[in-house]
C-alpha atoms as a PDB file:
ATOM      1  CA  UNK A   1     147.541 225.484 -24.109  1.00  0.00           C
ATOM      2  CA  UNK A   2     151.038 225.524 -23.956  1.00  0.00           C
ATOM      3  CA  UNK A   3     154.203 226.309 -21.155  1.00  0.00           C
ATOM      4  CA  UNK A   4     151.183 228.555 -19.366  1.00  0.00           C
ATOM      5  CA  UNK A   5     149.359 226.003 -16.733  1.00  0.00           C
ATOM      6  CA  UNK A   6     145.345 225.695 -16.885  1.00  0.00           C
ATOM      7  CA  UNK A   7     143.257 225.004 -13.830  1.00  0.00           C
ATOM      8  CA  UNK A   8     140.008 224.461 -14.100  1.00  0.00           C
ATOM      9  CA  UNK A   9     137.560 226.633 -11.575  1.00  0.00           C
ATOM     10  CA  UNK A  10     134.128 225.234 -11.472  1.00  0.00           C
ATOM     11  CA  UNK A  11     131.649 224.914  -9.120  1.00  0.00           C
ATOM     12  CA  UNK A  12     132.322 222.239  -6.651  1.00  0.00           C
ATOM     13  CA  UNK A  13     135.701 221.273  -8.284  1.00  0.00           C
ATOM     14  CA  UNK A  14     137.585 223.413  -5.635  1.00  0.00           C
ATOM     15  CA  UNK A  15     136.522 223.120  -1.862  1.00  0.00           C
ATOM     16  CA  UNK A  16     138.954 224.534   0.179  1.00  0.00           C
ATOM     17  CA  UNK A  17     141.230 222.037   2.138  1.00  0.00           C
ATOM     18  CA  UNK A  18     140.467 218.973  -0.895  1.00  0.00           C
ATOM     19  CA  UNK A  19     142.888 217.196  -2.558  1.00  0.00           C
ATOM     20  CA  UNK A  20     141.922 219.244  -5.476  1.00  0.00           C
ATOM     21  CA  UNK A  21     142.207 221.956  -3.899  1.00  0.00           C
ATOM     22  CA  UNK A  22     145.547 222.021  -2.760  1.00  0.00           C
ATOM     23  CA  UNK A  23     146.817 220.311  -5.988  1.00  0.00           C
ATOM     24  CA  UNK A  24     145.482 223.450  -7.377  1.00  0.00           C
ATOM     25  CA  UNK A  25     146.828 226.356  -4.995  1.00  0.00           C
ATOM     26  CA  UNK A  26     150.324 224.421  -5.757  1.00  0.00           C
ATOM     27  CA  UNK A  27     149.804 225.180  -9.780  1.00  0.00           C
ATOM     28  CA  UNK A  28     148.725 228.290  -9.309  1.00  0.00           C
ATOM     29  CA  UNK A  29     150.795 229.837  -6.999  1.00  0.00           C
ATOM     30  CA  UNK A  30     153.963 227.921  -8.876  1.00  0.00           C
ATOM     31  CA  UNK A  31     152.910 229.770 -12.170  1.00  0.00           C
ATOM     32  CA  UNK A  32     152.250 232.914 -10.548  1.00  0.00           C
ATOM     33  CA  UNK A  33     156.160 232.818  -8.939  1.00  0.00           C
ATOM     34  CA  UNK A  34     157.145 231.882 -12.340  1.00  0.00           C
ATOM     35  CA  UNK A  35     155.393 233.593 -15.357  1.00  0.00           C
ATOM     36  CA  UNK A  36     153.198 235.804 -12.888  1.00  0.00           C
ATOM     37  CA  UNK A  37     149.854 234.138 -14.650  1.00  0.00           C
ATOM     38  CA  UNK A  38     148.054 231.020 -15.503  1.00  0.00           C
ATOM     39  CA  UNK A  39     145.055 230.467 -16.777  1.00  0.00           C
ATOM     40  CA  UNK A  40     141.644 229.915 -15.023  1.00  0.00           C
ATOM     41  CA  UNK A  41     139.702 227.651 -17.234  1.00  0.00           C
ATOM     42  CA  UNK A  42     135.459 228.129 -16.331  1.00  0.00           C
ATOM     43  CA  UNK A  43     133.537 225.555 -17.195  1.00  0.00           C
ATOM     44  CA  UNK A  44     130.453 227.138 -15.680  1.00  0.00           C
ATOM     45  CA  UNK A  45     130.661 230.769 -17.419  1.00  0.00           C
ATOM     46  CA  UNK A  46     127.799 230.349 -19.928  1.00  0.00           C
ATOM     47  CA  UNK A  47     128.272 230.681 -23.150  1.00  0.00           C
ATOM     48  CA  UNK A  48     125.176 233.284 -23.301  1.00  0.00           C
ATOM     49  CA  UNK A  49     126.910 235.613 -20.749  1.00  0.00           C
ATOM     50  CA  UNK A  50     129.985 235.522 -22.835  1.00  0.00           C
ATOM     51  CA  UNK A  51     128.235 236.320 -26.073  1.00  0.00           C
ATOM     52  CA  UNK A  52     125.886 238.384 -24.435  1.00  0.00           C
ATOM     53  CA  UNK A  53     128.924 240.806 -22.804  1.00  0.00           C
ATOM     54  CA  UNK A  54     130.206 241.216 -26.193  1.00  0.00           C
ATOM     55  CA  UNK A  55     127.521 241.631 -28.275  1.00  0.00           C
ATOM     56  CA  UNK A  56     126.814 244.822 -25.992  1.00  0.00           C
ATOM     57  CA  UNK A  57     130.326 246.368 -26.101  1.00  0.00           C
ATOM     58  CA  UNK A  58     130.477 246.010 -29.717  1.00  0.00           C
ATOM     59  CA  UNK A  59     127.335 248.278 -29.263  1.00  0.00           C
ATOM     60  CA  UNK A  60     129.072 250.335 -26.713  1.00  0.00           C
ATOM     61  CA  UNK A  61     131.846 251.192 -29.117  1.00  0.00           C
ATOM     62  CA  UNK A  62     129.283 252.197 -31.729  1.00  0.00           C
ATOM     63  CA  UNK A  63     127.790 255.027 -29.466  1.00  0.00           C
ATOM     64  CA  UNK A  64     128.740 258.334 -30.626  1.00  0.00           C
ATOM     65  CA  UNK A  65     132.282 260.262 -29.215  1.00  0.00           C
ATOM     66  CA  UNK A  66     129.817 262.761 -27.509  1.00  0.00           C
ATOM     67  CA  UNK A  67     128.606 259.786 -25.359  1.00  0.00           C
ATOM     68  CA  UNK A  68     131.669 257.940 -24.483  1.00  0.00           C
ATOM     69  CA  UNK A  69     134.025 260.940 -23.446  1.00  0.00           C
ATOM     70  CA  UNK A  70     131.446 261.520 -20.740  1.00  0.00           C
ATOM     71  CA  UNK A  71     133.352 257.639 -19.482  1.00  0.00           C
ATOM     72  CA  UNK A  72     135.150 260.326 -17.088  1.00  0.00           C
ATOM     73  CA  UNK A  73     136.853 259.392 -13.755  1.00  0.00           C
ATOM     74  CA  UNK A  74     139.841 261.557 -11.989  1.00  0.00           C
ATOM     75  CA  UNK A  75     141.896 258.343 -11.416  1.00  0.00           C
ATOM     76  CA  UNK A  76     144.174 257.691 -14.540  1.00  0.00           C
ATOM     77  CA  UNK A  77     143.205 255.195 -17.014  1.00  0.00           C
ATOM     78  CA  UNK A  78     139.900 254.592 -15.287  1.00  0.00           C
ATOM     79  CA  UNK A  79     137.645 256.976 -17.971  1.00  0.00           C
ATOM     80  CA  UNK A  80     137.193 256.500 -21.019  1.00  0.00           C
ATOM     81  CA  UNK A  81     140.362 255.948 -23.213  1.00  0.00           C
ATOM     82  CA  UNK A  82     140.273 257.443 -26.960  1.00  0.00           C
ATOM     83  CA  UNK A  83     142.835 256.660 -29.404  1.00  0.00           C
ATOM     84  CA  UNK A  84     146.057 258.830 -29.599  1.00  0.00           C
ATOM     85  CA  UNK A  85     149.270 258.631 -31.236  1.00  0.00           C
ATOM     86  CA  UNK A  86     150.832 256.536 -29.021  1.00  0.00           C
ATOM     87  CA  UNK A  87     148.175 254.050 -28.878  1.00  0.00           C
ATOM     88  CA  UNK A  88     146.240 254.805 -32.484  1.00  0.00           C
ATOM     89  CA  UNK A  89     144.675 251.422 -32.526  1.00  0.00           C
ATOM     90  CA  UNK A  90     143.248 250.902 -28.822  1.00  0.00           C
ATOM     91  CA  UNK A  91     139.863 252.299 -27.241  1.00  0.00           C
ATOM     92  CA  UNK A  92     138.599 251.642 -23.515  1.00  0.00           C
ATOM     93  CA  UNK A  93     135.949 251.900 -21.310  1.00  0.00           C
ATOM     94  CA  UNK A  94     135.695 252.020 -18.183  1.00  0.00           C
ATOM     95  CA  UNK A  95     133.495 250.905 -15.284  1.00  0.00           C
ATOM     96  CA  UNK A  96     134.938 251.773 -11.969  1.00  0.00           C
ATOM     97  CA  UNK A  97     133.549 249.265  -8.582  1.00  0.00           C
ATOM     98  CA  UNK A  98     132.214 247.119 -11.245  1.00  0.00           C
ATOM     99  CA  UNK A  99     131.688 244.538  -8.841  1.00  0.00           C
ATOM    100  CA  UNK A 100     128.600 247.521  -7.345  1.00  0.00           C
ATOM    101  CA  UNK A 101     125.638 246.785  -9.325  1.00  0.00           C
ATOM    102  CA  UNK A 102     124.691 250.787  -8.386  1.00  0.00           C
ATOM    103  CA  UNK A 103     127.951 251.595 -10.194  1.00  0.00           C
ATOM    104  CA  UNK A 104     127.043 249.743 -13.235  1.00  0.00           C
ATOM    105  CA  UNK A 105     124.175 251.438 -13.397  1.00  0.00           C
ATOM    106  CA  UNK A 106     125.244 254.756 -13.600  1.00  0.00           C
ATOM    107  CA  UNK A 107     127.841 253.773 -16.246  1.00  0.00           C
ATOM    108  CA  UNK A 108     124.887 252.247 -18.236  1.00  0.00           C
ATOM    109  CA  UNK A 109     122.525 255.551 -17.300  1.00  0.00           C
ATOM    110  CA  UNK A 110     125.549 257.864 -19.104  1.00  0.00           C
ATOM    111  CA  UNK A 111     126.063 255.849 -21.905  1.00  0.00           C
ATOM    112  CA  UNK A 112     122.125 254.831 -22.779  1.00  0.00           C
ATOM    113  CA  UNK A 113     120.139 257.311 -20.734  1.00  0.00           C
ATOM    114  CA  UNK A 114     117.121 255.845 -22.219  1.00  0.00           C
ATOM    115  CA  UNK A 115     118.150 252.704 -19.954  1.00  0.00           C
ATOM    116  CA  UNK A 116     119.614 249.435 -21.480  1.00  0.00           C
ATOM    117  CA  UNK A 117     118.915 246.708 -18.300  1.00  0.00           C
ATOM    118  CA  UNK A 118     120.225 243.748 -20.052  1.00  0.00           C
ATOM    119  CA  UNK A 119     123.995 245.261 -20.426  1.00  0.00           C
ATOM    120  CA  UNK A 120     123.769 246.690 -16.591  1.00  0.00           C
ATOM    121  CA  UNK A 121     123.162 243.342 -15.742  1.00  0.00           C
ATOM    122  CA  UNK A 122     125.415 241.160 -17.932  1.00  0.00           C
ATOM    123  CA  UNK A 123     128.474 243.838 -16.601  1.00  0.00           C
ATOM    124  CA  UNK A 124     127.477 243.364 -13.315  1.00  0.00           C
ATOM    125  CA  UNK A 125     127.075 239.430 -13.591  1.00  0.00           C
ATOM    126  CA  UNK A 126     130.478 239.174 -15.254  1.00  0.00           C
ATOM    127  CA  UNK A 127     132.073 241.476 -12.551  1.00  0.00           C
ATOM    128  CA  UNK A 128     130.438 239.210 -10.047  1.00  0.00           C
ATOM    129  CA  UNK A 129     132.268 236.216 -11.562  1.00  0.00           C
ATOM    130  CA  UNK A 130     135.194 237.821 -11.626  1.00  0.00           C
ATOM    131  CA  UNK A 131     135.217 239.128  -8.106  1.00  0.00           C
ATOM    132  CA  UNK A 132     134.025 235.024  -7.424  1.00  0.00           C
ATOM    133  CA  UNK A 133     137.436 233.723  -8.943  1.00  0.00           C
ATOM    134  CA  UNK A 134     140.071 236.463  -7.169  1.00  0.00           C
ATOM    135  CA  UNK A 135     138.578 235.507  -4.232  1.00  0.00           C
ATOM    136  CA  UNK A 136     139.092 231.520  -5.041  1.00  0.00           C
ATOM    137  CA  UNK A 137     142.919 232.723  -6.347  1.00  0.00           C
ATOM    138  CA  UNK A 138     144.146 235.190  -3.692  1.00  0.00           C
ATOM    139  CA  UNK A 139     142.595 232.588  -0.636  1.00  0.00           C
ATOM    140  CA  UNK A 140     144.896 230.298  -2.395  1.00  0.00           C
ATOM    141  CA  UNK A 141     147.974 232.512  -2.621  1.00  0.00           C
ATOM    142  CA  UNK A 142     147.480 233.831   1.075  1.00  0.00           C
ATOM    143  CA  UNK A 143     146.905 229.697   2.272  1.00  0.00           C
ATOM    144  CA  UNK A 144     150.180 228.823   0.311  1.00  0.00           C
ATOM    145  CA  UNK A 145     152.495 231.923   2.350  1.00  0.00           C
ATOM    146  CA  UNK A 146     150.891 231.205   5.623  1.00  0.00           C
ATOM    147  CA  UNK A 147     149.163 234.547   5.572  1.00  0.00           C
ATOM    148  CA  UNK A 148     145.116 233.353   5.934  1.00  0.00           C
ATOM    149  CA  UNK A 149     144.464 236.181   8.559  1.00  0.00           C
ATOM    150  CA  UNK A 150     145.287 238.617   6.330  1.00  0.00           C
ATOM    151  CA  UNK A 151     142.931 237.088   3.752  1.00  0.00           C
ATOM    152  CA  UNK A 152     139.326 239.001   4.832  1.00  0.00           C
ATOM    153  CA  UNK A 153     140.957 242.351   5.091  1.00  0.00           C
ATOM    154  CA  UNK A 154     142.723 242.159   1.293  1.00  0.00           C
ATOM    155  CA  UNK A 155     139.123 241.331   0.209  1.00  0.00           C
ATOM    156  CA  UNK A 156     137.718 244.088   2.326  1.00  0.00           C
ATOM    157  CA  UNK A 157     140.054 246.454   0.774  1.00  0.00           C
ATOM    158  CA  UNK A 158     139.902 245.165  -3.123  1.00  0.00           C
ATOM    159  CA  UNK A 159     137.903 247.112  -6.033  1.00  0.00           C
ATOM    160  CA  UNK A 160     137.287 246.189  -9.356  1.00  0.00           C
ATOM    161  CA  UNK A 161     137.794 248.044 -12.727  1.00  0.00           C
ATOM    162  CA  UNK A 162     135.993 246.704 -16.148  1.00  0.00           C
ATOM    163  CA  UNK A 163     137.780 247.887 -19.122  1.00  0.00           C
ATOM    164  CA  UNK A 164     136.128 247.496 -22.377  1.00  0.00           C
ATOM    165  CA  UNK A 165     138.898 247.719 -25.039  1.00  0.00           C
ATOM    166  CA  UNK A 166     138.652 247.204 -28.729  1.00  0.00           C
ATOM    167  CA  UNK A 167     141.666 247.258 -31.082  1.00  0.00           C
ATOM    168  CA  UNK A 168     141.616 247.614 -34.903  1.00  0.00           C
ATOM    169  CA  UNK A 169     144.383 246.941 -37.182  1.00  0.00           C
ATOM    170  CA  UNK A 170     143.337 248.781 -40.240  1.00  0.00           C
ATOM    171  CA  UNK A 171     144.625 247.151 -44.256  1.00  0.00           C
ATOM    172  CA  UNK A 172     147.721 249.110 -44.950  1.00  0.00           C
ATOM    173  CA  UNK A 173     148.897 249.737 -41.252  1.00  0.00           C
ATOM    174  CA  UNK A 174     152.285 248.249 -40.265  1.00  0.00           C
ATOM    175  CA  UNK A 175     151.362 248.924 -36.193  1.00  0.00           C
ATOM    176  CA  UNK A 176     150.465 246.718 -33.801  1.00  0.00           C
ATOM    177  CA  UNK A 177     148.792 247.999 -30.984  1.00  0.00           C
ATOM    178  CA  UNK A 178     150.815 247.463 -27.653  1.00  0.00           C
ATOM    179  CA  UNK A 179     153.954 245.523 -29.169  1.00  0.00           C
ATOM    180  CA  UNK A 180     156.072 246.900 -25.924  1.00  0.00           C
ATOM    181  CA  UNK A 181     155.779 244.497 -22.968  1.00  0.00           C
ATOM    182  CA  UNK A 182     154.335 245.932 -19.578  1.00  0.00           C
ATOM    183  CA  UNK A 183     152.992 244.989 -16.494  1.00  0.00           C
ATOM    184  CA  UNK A 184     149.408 245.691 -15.318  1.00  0.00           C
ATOM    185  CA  UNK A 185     149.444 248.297 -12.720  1.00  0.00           C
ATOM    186  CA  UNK A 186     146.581 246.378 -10.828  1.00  0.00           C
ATOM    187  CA  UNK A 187     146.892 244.363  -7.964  1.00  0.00           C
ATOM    188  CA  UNK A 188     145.724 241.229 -10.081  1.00  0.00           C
ATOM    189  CA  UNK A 189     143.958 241.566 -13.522  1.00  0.00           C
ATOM    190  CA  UNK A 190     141.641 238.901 -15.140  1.00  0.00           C
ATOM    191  CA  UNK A 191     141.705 239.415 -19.160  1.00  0.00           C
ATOM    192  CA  UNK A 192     138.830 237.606 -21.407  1.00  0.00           C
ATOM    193  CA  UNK A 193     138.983 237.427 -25.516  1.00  0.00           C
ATOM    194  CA  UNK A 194     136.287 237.776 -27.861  1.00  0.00           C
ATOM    195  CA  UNK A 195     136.469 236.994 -31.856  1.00  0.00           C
ATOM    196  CA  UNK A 196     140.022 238.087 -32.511  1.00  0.00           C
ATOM    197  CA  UNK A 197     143.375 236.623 -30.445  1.00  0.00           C
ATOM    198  CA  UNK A 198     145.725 238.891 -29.815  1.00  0.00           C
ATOM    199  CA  UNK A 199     147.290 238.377 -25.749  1.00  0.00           C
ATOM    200  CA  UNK A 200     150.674 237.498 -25.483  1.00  0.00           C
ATOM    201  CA  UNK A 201     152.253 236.524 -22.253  1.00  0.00           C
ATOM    202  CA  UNK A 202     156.365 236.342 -21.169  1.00  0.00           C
ATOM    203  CA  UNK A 203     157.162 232.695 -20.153  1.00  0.00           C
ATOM    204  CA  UNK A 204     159.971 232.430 -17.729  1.00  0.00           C
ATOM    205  CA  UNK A 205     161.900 231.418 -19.968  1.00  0.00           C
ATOM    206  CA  UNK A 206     161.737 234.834 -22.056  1.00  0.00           C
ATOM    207  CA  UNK A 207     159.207 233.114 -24.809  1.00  0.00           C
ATOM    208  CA  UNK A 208     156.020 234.868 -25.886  1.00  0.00           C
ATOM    209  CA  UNK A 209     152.534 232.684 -25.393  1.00  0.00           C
ATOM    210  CA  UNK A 210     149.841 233.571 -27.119  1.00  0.00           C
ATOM    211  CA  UNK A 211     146.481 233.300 -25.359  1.00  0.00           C
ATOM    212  CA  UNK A 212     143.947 231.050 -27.394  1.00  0.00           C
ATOM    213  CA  UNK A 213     140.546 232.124 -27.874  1.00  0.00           C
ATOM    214  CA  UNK A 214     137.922 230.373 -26.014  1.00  0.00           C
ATOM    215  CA  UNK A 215     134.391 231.478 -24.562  1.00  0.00           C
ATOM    216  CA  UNK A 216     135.176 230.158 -20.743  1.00  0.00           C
ATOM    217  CA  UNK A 217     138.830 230.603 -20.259  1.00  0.00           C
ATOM    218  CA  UNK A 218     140.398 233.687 -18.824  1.00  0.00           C
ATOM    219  CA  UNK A 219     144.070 234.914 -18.343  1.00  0.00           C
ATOM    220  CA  UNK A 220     144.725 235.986 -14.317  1.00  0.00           C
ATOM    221  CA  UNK A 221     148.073 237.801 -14.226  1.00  0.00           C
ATOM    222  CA  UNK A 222     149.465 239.556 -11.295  1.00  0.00           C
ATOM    223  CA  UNK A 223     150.314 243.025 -11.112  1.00  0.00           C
ATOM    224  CA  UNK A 224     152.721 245.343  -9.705  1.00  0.00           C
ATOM    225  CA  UNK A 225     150.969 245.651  -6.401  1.00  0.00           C
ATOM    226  CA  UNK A 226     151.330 241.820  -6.198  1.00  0.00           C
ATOM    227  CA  UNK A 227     154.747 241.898  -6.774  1.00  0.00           C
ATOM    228  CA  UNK A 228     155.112 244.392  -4.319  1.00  0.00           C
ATOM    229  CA  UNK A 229     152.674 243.101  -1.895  1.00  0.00           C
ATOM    230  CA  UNK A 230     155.104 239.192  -1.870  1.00  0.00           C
ATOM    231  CA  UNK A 231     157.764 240.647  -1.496  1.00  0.00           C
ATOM    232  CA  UNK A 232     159.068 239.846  -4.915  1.00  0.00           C
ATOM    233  CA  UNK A 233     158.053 236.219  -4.746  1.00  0.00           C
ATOM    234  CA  UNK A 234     154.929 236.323  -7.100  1.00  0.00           C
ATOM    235  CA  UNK A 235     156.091 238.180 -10.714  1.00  0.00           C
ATOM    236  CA  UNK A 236     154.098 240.618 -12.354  1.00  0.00           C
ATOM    237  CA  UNK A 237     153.269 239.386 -15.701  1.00  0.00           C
ATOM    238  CA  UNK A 238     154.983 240.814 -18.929  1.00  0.00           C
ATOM    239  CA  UNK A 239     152.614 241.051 -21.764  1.00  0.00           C
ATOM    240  CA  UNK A 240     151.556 242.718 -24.556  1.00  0.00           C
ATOM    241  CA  UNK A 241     149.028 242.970 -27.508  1.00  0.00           C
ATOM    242  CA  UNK A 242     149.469 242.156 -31.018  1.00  0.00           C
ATOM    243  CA  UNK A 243     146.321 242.758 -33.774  1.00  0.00           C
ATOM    244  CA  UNK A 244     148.454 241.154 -36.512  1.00  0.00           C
ATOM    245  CA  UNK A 245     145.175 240.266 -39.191  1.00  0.00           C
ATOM    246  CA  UNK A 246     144.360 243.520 -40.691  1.00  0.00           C
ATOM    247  CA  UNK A 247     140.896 244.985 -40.803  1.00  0.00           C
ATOM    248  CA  UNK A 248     140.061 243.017 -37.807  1.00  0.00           C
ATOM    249  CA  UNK A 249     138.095 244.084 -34.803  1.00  0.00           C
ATOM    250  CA  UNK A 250     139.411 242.302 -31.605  1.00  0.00           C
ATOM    251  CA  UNK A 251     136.945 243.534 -28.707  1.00  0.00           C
ATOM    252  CA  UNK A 252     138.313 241.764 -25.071  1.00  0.00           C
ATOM    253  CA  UNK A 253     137.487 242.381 -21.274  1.00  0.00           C
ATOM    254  CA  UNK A 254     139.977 242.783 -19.090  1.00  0.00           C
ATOM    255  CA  UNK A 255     138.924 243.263 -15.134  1.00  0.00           C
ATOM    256  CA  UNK A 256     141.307 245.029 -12.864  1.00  0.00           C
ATOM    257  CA  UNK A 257     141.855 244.858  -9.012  1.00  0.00           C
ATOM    258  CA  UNK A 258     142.780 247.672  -7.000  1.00  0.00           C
ATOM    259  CA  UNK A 259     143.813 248.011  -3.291  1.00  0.00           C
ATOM    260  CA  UNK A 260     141.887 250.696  -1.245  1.00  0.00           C
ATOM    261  CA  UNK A 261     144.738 252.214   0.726  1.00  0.00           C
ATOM    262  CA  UNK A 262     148.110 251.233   1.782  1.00  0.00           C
ATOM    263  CA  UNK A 263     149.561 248.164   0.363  1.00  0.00           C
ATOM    264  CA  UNK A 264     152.066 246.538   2.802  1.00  0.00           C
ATOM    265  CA  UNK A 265     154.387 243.254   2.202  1.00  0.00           C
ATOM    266  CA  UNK A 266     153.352 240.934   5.526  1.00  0.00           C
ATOM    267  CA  UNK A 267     156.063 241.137   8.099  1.00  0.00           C
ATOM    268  CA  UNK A 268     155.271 237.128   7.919  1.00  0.00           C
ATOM    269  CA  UNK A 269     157.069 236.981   4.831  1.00  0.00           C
ATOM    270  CA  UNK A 270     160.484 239.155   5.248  1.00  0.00           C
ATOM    271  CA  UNK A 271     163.138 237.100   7.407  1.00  0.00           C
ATOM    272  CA  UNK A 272     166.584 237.175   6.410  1.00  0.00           C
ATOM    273  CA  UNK A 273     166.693 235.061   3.077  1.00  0.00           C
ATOM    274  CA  UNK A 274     163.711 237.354   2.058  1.00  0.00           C
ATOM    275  CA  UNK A 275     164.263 240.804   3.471  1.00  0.00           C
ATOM    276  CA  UNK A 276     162.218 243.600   2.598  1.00  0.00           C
ATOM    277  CA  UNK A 277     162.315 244.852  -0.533  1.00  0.00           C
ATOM    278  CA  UNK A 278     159.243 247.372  -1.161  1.00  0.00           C
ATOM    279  CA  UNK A 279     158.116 249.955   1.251  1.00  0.00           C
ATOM    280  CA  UNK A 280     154.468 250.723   1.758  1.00  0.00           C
ATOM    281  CA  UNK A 281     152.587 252.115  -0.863  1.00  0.00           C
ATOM    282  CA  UNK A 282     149.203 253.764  -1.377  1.00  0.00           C
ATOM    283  CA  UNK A 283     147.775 251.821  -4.775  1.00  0.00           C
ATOM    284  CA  UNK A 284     146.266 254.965  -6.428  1.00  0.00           C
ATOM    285  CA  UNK A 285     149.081 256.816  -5.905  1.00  0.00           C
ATOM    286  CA  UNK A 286     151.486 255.207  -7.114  1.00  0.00           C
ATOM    287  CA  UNK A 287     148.851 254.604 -10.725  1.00  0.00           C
ATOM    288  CA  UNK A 288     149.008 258.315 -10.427  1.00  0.00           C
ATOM    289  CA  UNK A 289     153.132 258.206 -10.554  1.00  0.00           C
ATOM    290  CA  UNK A 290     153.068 255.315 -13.594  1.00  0.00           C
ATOM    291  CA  UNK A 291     151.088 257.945 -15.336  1.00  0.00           C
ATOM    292  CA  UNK A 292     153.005 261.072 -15.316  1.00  0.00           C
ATOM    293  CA  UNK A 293     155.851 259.402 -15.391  1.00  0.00           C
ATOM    294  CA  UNK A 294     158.479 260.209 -18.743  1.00  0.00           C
ATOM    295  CA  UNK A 295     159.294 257.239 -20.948  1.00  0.00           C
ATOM    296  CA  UNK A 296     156.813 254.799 -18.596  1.00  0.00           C
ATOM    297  CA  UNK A 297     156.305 252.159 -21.179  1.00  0.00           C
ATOM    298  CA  UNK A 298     160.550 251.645 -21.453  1.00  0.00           C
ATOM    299  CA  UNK A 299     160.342 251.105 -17.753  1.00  0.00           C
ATOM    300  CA  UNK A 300     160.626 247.338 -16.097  1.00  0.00           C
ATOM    301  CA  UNK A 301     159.390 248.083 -13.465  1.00  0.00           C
ATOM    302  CA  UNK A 302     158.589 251.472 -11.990  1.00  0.00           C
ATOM    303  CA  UNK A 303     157.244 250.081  -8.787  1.00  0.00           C
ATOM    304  CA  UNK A 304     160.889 249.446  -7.341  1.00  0.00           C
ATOM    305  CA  UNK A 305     161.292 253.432  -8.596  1.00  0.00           C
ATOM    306  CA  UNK A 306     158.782 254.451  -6.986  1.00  0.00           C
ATOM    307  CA  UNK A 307     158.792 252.181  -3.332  1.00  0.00           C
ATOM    308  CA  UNK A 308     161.697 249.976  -3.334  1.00  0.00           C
ATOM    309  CA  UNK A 309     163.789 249.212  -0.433  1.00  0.00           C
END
């Protein structure tokens, strides 16, 4: 697939302390420091799940405006997201503590309240995965900085948001519908692809990758609270989405962590060849900054705006 490493995550190919396993932290962590993503190839995510997810938010998108607008949460970019001028192509959905099977629920209760079981539990199951491999990733990354006691209370403290997007570039329409490169506000985000390619990461070398479509491989990229959070060591992945076939649907999943609280860069990791460069920061608050902020999707990097040293 490319300058972008794979690993492959499957059960019983990583036990922690294994040859494989720390063959794998060293890939991982490497591409993380370097493009600020790899990508987590999972041989055991069925291929039912994976057409089962989709199936149901290609129904999800077909429910009537009335229905998804009441997708409402007070955090930004957490509710439902309708298309507007400066994003005329993209729609989202949103569940927020996916990884709660009692908040999937009462996403599924507002959208069908007539019940629909099977999509509560195919977005819980694939929240459940993805909680499974940041848990695999992030043990890694805190095992590779020496940090592993701070490893139970980042998990503690980590939420999950399950955006359901779905782009459209419609015949005629010279637009694509993210073309600017950003970072993910998230802590760490997990993206999946349906029918339609259309992820494209920054190589450090300043080259754009485009993400292949397969059923059991996903995209982990770190976010600005991880590049925060090391201390400037792990990079937050530049990226962007291009829907270049026109009249074609691309539907994807993209799963978002979050930090409850303050996030703070371990004193373990600021010496004097690494001194502090990001101040403590409370994770909502600062999404809450990114989003009233003028001109935000020109900005590198707001998080050394908003918190740096």
């Amino acid at each position: 697939m490319g300058k972008i490493p794979v690993v492959e995550f499957s059960n019983g190919s990583l036990v922690p302390g294994s040859e494989s396993w720390i063959q794998a932290s060293k890939i991982v962590v490497e591409a993380l420091q370097d493009h600020g993503c790899f990508i987590a190839e999972c041989k055991d995510f069925s291929l039912e799940l994976h057409d089962t997810i989709f199936r149901f938010t290609e129904e999800l998108f077909n429910l009537p405006h009335e229905t998804k607008i009441k997708n409402t949460n007070e955090k930004p970019s957490h509710g439902y997201i309708a298309k507007v001028p400066g994003t005329p192509l993209l729609e989202g959905l949103n569940i927020d503590h996916a990884e709660t099977l009692e908040e999937c629920r009462n996403f599924t209760q507002l959208m069908w309240p007539a019940g629909n079981d099977r999509f509560c539990k195919a977005a819980n199951s694939f929240a459940q995965l993805i909680k499974s491999l940041e848990a695999i990733v992030m043990r890694m990354v805190f095992e590779s900085y020496g940090l592993e006691k701070h490893y139970e209370s980042y998990m503690d403290a980590a939420t999950l948001l399950m955006r359901f997007l779905k782009y459209q570039n419609p015949d005629g329409i010279k637009a694509n519908v993210n073309p600017i490169a950003h970072t993910d506000k998230s802590f760490i985000s997990f993206l999946h692809q349906a029918n339609v390619r259309g992820l494209e990461v920054m190589t450090k070398d300043g080259e754009w990758f485009t993400f292949q479509l397969s059923p059991s491989a996903f995209m982990i990229m770190a976010g600005d609270g991880c590049l925060a959070w090391s201390n400037g060591r792990i990079k937050a992945c530049y990226h962007r989405v291009s829907v270049r076939e026109d009249n074609q649907v691309r539907y994807s999943l993209g799963v978002f962590s979050y930090q409850r609280g303050v996030i703070k860069t371990p004193d373990e990791i600021i010496n004097e060849e690494h001194p502090q460069q990001y101040k403590p920061f409370n994770h909502i608050d600062f999404l809450c900054y990114y989003d009233s902020s003028k001109g935000r999707e020109k900005a590198e990097s707001l998080i050394k705006t908003y918190c740096g040293v």
